[in-house]
PDB file of N, CA and C in Angstrom:
ATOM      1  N   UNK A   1      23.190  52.417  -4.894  1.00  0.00           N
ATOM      2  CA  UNK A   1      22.754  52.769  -6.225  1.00  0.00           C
ATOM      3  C   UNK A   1      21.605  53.774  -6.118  1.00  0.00           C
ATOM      4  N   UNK A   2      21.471  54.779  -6.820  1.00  0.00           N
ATOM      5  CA  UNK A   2      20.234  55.975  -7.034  1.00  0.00           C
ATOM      6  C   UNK A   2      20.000  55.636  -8.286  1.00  0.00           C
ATOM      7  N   UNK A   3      18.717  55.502  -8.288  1.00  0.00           N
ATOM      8  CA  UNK A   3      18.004  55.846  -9.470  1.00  0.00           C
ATOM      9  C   UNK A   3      17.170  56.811  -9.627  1.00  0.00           C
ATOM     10  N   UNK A   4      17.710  57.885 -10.818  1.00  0.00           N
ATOM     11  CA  UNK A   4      16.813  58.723 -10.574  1.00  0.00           C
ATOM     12  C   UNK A   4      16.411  58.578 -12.684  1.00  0.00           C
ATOM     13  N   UNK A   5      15.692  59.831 -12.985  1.00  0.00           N
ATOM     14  CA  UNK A   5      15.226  59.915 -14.542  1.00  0.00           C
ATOM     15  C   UNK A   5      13.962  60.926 -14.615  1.00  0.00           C
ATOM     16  N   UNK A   6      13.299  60.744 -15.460  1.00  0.00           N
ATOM     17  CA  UNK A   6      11.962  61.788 -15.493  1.00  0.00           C
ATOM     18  C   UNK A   6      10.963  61.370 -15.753  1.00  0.00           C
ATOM     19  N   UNK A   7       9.913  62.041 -15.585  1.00  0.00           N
ATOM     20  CA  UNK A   7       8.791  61.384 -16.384  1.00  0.00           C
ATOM     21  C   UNK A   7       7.411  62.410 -16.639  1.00  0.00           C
ATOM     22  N   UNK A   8       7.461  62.347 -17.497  1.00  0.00           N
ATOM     23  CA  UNK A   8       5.927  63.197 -18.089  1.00  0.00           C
ATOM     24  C   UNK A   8       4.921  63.092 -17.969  1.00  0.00           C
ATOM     25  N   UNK A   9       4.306  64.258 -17.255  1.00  0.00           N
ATOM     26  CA  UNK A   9       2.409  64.400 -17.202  1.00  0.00           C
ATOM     27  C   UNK A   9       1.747  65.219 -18.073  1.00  0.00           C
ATOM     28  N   UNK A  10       0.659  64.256 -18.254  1.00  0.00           N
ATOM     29  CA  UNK A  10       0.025  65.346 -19.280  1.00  0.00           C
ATOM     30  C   UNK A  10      -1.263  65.800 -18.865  1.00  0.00           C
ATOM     31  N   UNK A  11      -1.975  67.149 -18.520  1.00  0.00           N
ATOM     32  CA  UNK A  11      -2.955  67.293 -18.377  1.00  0.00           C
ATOM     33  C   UNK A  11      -4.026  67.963 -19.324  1.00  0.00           C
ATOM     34  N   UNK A  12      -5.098  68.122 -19.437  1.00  0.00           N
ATOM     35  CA  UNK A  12      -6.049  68.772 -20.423  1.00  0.00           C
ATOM     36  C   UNK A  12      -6.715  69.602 -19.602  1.00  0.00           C
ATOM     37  N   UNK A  13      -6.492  70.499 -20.447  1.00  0.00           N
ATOM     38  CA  UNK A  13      -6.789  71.865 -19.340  1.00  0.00           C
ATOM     39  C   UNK A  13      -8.501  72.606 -19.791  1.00  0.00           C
ATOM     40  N   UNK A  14      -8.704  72.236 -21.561  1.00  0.00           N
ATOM     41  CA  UNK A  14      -9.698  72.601 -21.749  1.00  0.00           C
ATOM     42  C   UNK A  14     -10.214  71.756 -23.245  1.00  0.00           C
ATOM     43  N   UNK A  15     -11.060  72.590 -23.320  1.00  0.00           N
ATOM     44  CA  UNK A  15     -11.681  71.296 -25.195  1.00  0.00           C
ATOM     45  C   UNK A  15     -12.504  72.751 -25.232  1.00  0.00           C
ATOM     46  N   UNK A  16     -12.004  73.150 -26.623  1.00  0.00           N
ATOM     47  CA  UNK A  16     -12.223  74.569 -27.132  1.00  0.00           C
ATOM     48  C   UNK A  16     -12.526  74.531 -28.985  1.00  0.00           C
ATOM     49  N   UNK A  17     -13.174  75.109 -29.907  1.00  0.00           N
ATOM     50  CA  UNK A  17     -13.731  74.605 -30.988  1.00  0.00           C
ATOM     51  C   UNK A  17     -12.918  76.217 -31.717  1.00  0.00           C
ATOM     52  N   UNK A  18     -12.324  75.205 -32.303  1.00  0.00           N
ATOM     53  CA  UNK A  18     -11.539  76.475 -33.073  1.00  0.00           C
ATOM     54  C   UNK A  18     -11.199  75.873 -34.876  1.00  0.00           C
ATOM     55  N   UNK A  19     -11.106  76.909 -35.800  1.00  0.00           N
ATOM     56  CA  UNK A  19     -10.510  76.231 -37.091  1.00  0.00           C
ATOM     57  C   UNK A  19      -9.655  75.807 -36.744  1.00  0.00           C
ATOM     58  N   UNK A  20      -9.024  74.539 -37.275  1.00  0.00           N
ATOM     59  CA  UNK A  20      -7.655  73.863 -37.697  1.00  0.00           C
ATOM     60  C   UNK A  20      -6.940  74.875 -38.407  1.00  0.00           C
ATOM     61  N   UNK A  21      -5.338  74.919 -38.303  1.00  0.00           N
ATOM     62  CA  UNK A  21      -4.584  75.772 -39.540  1.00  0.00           C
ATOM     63  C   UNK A  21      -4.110  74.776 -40.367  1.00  0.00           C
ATOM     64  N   UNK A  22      -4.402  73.445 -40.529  1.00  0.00           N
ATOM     65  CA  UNK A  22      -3.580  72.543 -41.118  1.00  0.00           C
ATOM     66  C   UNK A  22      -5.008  71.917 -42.037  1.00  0.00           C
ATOM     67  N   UNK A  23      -5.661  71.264 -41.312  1.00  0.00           N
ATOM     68  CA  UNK A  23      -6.988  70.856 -42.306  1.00  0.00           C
ATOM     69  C   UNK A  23      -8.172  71.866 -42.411  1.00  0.00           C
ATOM     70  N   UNK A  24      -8.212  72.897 -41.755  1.00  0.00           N
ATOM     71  CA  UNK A  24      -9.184  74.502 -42.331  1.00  0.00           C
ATOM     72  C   UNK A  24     -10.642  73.598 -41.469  1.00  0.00           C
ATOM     73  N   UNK A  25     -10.798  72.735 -40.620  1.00  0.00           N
ATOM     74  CA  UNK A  25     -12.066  72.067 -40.093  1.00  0.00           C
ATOM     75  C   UNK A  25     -12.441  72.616 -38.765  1.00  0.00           C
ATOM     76  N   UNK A  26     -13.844  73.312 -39.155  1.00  0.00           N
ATOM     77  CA  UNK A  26     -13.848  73.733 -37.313  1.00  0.00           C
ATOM     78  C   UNK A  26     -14.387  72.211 -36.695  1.00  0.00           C
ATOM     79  N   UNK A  27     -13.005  72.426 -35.804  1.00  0.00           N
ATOM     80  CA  UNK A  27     -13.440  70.824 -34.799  1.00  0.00           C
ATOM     81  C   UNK A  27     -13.164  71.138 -33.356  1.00  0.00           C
ATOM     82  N   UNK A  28     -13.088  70.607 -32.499  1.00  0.00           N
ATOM     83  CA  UNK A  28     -13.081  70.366 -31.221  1.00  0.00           C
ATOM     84  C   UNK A  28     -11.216  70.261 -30.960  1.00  0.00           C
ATOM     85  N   UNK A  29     -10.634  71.307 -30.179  1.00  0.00           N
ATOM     86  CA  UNK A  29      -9.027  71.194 -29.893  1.00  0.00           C
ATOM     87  C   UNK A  29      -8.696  70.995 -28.846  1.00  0.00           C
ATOM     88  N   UNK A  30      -7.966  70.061 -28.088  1.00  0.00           N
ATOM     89  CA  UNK A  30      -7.683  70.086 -26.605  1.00  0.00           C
ATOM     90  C   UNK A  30      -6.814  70.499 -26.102  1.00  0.00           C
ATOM     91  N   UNK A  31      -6.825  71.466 -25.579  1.00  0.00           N
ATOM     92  CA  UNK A  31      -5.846  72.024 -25.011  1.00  0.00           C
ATOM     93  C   UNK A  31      -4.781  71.316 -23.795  1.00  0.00           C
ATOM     94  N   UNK A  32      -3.693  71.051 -23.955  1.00  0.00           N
ATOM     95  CA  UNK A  32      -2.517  70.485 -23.073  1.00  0.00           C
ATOM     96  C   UNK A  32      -1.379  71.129 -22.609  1.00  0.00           C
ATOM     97  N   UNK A  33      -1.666  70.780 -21.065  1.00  0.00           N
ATOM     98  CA  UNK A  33      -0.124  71.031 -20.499  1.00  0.00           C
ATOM     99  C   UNK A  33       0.594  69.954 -20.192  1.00  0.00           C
ATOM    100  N   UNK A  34       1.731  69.925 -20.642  1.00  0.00           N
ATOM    101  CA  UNK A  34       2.718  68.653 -20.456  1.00  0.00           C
ATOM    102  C   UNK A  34       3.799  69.176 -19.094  1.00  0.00           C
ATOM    103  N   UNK A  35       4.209  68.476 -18.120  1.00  0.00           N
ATOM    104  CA  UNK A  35       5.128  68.586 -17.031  1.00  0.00           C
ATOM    105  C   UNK A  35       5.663  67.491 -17.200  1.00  0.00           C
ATOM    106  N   UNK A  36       7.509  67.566 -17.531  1.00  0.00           N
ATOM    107  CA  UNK A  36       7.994  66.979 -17.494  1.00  0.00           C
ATOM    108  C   UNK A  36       9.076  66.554 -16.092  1.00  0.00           C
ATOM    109  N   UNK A  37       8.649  66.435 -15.033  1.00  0.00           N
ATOM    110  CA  UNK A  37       9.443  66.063 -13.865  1.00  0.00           C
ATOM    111  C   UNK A  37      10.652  65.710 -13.072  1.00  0.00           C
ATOM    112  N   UNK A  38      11.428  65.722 -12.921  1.00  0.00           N
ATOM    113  CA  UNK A  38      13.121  65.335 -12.320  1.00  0.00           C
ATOM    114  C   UNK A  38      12.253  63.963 -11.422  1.00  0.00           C
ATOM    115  N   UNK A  39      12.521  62.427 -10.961  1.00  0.00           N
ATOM    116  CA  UNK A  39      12.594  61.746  -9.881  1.00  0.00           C
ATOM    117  C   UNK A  39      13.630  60.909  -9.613  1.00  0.00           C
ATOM    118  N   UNK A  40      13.502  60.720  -8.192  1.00  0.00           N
ATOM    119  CA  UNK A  40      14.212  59.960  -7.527  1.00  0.00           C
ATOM    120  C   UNK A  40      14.000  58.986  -6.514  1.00  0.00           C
ATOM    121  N   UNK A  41      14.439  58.208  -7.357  1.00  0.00           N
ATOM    122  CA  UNK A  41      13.594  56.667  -6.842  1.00  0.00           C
ATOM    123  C   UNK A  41      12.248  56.234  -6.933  1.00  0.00           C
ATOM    124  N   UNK A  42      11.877  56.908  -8.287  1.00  0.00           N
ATOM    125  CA  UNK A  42      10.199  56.628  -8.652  1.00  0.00           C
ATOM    126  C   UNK A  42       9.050  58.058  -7.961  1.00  0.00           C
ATOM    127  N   UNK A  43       9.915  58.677  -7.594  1.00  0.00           N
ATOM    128  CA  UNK A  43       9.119  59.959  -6.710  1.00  0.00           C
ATOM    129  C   UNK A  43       9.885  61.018  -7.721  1.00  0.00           C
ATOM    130  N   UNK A  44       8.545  61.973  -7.852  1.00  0.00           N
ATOM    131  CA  UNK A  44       8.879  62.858  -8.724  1.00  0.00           C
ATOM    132  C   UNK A  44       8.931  64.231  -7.843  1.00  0.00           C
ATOM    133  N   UNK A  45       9.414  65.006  -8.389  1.00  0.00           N
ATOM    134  CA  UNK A  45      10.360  65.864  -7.143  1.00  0.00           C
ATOM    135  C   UNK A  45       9.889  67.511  -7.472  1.00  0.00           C
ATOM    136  N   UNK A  46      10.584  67.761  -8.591  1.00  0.00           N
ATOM    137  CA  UNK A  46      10.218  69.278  -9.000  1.00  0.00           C
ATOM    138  C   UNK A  46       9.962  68.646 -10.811  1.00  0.00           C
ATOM    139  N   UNK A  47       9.479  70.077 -11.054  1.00  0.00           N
ATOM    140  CA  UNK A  47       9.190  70.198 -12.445  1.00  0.00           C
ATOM    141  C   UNK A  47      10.704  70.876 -13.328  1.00  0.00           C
ATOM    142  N   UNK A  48      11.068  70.613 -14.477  1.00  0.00           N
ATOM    143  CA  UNK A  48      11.992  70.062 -15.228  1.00  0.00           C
ATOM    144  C   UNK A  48      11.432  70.964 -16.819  1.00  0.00           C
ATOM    145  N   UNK A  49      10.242  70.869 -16.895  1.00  0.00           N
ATOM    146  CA  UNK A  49       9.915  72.200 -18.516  1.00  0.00           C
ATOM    147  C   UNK A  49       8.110  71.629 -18.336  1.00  0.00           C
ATOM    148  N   UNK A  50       7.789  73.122 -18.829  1.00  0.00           N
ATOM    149  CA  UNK A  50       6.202  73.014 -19.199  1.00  0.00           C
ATOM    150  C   UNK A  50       6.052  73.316 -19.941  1.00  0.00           C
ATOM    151  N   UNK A  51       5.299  72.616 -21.259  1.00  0.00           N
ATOM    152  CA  UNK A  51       4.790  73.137 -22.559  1.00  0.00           C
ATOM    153  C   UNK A  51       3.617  73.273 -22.381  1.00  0.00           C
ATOM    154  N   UNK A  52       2.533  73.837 -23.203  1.00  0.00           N
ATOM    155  CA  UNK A  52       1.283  74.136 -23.716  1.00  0.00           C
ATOM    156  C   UNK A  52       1.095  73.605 -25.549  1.00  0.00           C
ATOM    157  N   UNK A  53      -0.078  72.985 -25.653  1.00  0.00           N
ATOM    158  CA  UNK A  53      -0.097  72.744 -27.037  1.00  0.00           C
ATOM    159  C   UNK A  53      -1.914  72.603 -27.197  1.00  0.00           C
ATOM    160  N   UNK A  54      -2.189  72.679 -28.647  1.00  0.00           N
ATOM    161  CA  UNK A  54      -3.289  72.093 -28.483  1.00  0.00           C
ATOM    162  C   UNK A  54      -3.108  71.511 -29.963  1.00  0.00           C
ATOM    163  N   UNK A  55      -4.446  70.434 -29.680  1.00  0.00           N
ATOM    164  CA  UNK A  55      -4.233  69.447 -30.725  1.00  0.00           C
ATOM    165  C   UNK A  55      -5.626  69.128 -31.833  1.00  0.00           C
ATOM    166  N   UNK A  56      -5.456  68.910 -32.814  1.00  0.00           N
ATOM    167  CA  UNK A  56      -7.047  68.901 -33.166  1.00  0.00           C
ATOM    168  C   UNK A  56      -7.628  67.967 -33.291  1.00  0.00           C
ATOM    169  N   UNK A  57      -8.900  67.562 -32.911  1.00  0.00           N
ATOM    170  CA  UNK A  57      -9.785  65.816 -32.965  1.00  0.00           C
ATOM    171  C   UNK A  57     -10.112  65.235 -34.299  1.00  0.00           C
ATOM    172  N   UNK A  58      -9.804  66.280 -35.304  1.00  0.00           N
ATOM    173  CA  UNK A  58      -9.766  65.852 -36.886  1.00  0.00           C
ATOM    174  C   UNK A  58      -8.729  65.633 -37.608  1.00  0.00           C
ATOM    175  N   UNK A  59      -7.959  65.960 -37.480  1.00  0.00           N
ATOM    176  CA  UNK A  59      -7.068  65.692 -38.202  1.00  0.00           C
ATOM    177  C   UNK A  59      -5.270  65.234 -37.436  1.00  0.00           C
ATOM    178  N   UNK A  60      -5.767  65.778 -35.884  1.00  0.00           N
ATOM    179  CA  UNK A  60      -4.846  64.801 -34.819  1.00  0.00           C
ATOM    180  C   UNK A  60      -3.230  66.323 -35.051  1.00  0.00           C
ATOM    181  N   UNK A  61      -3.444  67.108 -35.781  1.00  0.00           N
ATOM    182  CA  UNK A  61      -2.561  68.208 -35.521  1.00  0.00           C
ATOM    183  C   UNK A  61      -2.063  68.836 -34.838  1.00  0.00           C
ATOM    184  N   UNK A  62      -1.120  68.971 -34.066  1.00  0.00           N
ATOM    185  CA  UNK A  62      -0.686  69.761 -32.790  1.00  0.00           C
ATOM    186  C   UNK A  62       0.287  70.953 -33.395  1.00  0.00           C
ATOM    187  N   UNK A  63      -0.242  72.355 -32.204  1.00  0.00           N
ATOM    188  CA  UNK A  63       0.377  73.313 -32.199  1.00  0.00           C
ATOM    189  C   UNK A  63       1.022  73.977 -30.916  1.00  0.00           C
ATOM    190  N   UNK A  64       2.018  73.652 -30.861  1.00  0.00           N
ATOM    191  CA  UNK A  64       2.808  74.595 -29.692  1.00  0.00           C
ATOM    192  C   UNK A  64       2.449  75.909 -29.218  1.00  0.00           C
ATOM    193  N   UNK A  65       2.520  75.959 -27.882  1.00  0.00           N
ATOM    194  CA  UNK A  65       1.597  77.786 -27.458  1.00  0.00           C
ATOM    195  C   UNK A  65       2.827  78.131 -26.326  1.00  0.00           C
ATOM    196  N   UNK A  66       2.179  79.242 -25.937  1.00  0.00           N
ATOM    197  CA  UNK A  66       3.149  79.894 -24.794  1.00  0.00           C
ATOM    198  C   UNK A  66       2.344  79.858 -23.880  1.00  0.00           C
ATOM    199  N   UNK A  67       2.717  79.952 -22.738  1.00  0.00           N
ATOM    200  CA  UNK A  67       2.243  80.247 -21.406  1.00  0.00           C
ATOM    201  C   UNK A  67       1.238  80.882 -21.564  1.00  0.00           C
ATOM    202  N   UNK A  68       1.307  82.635 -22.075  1.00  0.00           N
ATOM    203  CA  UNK A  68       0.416  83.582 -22.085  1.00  0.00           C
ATOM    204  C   UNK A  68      -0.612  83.014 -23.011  1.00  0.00           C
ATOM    205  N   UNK A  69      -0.593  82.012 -24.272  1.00  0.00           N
ATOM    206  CA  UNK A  69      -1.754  81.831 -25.369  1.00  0.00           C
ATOM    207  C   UNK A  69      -2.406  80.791 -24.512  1.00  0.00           C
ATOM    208  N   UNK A  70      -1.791  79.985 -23.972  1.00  0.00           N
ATOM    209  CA  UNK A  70      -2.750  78.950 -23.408  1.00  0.00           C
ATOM    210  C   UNK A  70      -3.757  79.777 -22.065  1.00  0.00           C
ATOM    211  N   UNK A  71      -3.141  80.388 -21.453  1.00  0.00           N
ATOM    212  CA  UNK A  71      -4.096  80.921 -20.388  1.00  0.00           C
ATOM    213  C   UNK A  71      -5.037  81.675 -20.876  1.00  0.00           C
ATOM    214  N   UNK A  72      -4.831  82.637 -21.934  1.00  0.00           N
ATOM    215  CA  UNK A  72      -5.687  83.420 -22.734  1.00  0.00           C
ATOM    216  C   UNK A  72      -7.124  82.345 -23.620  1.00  0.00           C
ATOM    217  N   UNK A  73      -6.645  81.163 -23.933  1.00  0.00           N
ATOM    218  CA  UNK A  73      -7.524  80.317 -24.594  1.00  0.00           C
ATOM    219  C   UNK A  73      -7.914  79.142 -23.177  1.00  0.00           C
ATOM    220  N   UNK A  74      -7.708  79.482 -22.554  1.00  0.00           N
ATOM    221  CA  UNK A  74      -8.421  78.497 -20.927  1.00  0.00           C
ATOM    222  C   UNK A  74      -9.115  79.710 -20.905  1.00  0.00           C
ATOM    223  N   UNK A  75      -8.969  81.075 -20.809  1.00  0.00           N
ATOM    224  CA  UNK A  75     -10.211  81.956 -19.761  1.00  0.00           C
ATOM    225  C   UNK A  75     -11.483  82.195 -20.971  1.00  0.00           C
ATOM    226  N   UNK A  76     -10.718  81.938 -22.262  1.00  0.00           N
ATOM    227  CA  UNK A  76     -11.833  82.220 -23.380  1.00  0.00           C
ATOM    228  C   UNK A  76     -12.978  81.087 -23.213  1.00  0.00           C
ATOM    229  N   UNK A  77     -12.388  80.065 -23.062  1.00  0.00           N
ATOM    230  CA  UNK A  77     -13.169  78.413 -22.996  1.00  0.00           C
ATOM    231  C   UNK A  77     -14.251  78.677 -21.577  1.00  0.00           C
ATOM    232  N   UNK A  78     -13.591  79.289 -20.508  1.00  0.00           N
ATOM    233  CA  UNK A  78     -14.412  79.355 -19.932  1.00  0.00           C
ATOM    234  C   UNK A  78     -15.816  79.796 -19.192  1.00  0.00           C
ATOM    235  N   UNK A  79     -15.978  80.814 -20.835  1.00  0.00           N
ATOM    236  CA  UNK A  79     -16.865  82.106 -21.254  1.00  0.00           C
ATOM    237  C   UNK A  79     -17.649  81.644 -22.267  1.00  0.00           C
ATOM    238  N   UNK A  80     -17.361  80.871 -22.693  1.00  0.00           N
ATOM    239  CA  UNK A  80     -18.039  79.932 -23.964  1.00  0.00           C
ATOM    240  C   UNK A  80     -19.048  79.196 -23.499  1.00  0.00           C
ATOM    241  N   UNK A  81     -20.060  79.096 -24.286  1.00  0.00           N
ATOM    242  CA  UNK A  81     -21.069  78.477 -24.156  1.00  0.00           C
ATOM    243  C   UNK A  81     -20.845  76.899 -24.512  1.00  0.00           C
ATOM    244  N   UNK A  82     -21.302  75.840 -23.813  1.00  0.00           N
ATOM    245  CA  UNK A  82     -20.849  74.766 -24.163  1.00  0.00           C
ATOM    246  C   UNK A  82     -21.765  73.920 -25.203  1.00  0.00           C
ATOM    247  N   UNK A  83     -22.496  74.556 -25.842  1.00  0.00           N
ATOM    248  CA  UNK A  83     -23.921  73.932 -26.609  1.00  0.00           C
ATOM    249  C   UNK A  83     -24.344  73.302 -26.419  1.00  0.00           C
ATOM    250  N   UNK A  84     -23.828  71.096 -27.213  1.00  0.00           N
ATOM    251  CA  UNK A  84     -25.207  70.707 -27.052  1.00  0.00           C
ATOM    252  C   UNK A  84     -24.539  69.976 -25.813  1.00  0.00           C
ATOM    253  N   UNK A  85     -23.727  70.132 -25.138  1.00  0.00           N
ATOM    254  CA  UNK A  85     -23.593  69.388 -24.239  1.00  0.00           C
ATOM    255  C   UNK A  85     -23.711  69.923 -22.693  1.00  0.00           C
ATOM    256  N   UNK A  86     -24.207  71.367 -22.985  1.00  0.00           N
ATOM    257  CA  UNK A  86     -25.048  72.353 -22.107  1.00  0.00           C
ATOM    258  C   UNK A  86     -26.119  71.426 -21.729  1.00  0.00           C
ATOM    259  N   UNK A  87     -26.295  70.914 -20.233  1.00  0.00           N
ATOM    260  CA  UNK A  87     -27.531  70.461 -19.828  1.00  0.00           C
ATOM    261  C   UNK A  87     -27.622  68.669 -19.834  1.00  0.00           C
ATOM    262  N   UNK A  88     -26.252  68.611 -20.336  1.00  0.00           N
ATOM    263  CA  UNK A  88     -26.211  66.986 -20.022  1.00  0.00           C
ATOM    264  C   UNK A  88     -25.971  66.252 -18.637  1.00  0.00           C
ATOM    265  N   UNK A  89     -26.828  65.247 -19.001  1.00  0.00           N
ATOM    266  CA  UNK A  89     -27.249  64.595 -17.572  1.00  0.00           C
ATOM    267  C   UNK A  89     -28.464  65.034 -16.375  1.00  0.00           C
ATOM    268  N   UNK A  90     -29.232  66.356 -16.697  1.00  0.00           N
ATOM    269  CA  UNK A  90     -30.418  66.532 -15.864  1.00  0.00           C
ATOM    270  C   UNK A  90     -31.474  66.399 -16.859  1.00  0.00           C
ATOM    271  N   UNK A  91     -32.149  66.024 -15.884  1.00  0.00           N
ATOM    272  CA  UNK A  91     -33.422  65.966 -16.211  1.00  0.00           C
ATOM    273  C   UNK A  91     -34.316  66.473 -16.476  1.00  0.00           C
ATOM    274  N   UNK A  92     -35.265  66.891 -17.629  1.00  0.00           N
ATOM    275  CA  UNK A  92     -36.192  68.106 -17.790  1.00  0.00           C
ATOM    276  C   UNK A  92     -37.275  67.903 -16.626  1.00  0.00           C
ATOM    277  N   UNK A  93     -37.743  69.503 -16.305  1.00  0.00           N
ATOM    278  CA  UNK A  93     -38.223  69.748 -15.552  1.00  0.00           C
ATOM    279  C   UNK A  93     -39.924  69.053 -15.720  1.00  0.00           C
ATOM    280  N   UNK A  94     -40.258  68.439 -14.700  1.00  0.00           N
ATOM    281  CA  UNK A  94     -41.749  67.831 -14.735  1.00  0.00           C
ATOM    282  C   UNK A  94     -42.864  67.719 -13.592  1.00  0.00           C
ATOM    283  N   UNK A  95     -43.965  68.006 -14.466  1.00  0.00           N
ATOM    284  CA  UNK A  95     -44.965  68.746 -13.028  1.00  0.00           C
ATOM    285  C   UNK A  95     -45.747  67.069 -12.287  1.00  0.00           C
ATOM    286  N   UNK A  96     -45.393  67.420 -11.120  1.00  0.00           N
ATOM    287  CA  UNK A  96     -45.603  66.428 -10.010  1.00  0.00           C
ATOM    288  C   UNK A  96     -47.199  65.523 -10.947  1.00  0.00           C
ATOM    289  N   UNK A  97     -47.125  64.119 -10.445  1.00  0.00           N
ATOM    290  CA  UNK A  97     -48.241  63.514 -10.546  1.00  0.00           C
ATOM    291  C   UNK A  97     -48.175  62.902 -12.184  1.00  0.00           C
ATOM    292  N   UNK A  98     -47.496  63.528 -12.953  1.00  0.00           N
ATOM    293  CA  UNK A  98     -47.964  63.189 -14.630  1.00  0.00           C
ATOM    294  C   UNK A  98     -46.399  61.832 -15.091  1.00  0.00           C
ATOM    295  N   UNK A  99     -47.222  60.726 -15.745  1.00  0.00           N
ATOM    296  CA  UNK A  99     -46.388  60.157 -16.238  1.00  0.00           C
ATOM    297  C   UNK A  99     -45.533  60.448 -17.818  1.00  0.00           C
ATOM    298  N   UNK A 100     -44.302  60.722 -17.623  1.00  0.00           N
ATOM    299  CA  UNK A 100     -44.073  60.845 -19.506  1.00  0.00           C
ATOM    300  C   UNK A 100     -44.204  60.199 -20.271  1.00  0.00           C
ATOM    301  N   UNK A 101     -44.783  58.725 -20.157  1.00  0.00           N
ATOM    302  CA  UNK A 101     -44.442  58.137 -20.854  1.00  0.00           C
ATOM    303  C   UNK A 101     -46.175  57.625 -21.194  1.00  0.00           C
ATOM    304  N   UNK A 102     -46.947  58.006 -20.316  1.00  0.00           N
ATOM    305  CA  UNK A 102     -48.452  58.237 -21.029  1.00  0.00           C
ATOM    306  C   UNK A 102     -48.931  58.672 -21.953  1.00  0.00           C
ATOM    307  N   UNK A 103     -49.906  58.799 -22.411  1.00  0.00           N
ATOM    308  CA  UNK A 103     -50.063  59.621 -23.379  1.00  0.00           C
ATOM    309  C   UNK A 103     -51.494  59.822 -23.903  1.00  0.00           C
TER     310      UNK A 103
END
């Protein structure tokens, strides 16, 4: 007996802040590539179709892209300034000897 079938990956390639065309909200969109796989016997083998989509965090909307729009909106994302989440996780800079929490 072979068992073979498919199975789908999904990756997020970027999180990019664009208007919605469906609710008009500038929100946060994630950009996705889906690989859908050929396997055999639980081992996945070659790839089978790749979509691109992105989706929006407000209103949960997805839009289908091409190859060329998604790479074009990955190299844009990666030119973008990331605001407030620019600088998360370090620590502001502090001069030796002083406690912050003195005062």
């Amino acid at each position: 007996m072979i068992i073979f079938g498919t199975r789908g990956y999904i990756y997020q390639l970027a999180i990019l802040t664009l208007v919605c065309g469906h609710c008009g909200n500038p929100s946060a969109h994630t950009l996705r590539k889906r690989v859908t796989k050929f396997t055999l016997f639980f081992v996945p083998l070659f790839p089978l179709s790749v979509k691109y989509a992105t989706q929006c965090t407000f209103c949960g909307m997805e839009s289908r892209l091409t190859k060329e729009q998604a790479e074009q909106l990955q190299a844009q994302s990666a030119g973008q300034p990331h605001g407030p989440q620019q600088g998360y996780g370090q620590a502001a800079p502090q001069q030796q000897g002083q406690n912050p929490y003195q005062q």
